[in-house]
N, C-alpha and C. Protein backbone atom coordinates (compact mmCIF):
# COMPACT_ATOMS: atom_id res chain seq x y z
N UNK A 1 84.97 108.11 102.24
CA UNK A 1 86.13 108.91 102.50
C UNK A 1 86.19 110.00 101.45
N UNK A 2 86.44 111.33 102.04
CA UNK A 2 86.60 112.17 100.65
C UNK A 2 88.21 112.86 100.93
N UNK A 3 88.73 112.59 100.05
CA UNK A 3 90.31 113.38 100.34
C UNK A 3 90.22 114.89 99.56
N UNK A 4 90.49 115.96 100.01
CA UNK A 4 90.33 117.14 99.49
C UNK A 4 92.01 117.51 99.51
N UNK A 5 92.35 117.64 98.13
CA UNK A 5 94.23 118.04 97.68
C UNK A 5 94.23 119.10 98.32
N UNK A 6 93.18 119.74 98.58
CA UNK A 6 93.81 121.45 99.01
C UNK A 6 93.80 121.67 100.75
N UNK A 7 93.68 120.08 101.67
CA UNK A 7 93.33 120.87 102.64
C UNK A 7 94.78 120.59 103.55
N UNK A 8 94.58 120.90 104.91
CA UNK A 8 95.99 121.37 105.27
C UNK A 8 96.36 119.50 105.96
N UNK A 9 95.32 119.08 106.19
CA UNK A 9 95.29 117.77 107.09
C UNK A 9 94.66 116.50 106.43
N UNK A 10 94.38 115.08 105.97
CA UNK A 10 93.41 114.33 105.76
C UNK A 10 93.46 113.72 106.76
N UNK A 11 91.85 113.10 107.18
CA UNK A 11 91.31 112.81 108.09
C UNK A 11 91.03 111.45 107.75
N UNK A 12 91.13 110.19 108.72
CA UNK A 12 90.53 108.94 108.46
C UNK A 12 89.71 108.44 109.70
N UNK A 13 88.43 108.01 109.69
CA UNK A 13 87.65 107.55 111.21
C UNK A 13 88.39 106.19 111.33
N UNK A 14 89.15 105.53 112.52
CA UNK A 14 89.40 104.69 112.79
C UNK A 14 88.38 103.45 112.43
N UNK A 15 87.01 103.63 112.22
CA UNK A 15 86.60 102.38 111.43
C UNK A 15 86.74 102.17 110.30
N UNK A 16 86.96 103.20 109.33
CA UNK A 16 87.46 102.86 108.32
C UNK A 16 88.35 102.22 107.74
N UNK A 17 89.55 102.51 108.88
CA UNK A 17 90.74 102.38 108.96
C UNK A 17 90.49 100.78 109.21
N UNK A 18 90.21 100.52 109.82
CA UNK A 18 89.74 98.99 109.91
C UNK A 18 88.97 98.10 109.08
N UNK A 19 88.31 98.82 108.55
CA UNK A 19 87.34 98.37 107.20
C UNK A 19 88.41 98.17 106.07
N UNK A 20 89.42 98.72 106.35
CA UNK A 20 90.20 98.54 104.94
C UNK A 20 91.63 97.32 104.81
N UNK A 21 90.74 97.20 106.31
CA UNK A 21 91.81 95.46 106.39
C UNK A 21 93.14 95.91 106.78
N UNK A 22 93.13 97.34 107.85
CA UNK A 22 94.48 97.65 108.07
C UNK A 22 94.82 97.41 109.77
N UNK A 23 96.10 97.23 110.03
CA UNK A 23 96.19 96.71 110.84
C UNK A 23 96.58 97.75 112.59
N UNK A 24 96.57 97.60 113.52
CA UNK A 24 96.66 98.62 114.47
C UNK A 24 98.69 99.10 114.08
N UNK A 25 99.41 98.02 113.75
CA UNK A 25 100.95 98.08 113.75
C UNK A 25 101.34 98.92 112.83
N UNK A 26 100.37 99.63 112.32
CA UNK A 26 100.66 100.12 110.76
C UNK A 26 100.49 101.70 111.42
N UNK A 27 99.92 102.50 112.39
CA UNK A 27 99.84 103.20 113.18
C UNK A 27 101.13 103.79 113.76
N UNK A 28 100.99 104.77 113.63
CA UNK A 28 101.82 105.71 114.85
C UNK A 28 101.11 106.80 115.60
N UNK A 29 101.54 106.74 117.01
CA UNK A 29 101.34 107.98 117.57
C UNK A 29 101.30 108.67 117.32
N UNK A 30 100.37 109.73 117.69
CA UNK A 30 100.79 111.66 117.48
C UNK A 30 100.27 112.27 118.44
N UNK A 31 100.53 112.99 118.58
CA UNK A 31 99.24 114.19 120.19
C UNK A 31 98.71 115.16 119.40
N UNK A 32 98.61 115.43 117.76
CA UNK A 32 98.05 115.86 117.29
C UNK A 32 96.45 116.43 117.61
N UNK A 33 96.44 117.99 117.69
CA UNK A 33 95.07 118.36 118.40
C UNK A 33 94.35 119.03 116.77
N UNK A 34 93.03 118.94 116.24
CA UNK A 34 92.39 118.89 115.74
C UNK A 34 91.16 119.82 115.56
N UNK A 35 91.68 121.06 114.55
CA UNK A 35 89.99 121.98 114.90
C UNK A 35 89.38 122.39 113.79
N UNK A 36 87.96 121.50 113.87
CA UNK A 36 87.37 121.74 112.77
C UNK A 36 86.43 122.75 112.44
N UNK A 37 86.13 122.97 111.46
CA UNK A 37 85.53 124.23 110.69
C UNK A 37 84.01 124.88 111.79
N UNK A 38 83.80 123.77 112.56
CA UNK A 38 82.69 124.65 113.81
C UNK A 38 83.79 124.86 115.30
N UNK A 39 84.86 125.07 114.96
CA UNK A 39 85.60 125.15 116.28
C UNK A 39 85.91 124.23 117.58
N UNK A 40 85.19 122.53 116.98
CA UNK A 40 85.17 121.78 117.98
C UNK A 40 86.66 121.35 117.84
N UNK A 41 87.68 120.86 119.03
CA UNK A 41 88.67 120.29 118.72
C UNK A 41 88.27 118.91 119.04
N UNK A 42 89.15 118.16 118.01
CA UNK A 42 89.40 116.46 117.97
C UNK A 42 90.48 116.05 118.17
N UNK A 43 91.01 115.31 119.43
CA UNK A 43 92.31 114.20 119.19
C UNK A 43 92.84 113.51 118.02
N UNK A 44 93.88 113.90 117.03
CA UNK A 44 94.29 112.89 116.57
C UNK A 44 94.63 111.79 117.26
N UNK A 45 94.36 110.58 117.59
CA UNK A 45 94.94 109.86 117.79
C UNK A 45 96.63 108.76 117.20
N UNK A 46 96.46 108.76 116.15
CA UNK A 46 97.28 108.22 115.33
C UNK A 46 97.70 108.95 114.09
N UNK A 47 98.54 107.99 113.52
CA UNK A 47 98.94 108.71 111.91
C UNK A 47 99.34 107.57 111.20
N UNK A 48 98.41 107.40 110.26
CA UNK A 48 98.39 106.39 108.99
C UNK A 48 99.35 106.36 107.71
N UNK A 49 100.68 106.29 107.36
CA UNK A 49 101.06 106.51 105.83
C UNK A 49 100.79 105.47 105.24
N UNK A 50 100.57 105.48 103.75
CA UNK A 50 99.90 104.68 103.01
C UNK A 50 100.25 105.40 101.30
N UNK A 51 99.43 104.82 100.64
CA UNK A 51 99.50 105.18 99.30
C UNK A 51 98.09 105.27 98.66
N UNK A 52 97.38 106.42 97.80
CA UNK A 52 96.02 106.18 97.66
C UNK A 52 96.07 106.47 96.01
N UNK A 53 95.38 105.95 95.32
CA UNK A 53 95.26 105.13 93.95
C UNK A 53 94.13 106.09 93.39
N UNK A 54 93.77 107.03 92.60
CA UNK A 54 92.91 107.52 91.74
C UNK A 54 93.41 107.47 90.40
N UNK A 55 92.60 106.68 90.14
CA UNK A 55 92.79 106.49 88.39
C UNK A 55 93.83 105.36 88.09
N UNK A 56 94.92 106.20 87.63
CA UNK A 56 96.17 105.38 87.13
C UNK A 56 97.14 105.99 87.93
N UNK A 57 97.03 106.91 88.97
CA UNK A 57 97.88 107.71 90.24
C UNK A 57 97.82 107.00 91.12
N UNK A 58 99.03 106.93 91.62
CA UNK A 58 99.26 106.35 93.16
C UNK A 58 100.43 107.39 93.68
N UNK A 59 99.61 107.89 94.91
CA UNK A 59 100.72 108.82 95.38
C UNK A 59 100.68 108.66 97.13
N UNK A 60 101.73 108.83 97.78
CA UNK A 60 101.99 108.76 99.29
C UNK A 60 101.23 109.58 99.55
N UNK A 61 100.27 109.12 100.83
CA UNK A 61 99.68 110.24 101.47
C UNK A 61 99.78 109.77 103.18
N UNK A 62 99.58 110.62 104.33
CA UNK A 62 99.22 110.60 105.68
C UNK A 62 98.08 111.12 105.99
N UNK A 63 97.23 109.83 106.92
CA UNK A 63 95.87 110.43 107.21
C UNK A 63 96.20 109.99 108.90
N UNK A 64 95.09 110.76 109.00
CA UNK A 64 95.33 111.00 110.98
C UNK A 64 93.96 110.65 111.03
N UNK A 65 94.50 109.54 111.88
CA UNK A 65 93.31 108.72 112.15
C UNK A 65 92.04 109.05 113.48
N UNK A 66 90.87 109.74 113.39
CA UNK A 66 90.35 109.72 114.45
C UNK A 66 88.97 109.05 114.96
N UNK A 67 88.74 108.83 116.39
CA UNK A 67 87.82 108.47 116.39
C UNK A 67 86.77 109.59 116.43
N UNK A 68 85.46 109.06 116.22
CA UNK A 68 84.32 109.79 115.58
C UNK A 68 82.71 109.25 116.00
C-alpha cells in the first residue's frame, strides 16, 4: 500500500482490505467514479474509515476501496 499525503483520494484493493483482517460491515457504500492518471475510470465501490499509524502518528484516514 503506498498512501501519498498530497493526493486528492487514497485508494485500497479490496484484497487488501481483507488481508488486513477487516471485515465487509466496516464498509460503506459510495457510487464514487474513479479516474486515473491514464484516463481509465474505476468504480469505487466502497469507503473504508480507519486510522493509519506511521511512526508514533496515528491519524484518521478514508480509503475507497476498489476492486483491481
Amino acid at each position: 500500500m503506498f498512501v501519498d499525503g498530497g493526493a486528492a483520494v487514497n485508494l485500497m484493493s479490496y484484497s487488501l482490505f481483507k488481508k488486513l483482517g477487516q471485515e465487509d460491515d466496516e464498509l460503506k457504500k459510495t457510487n464514487m467514479t474513479l479516474n486515473g492518471f491514464n484516463g481509465e475510470a474505476t468504480e469505487a465501490k466502497e469507503l473504508f474509515s480507519g486510522e493509519l499509524t506511521v511512526g508514533n502518528k496515528t491519524l484518521p484516514i478514508a480509503f475507497f476501496v476498489v476492486n483491481v
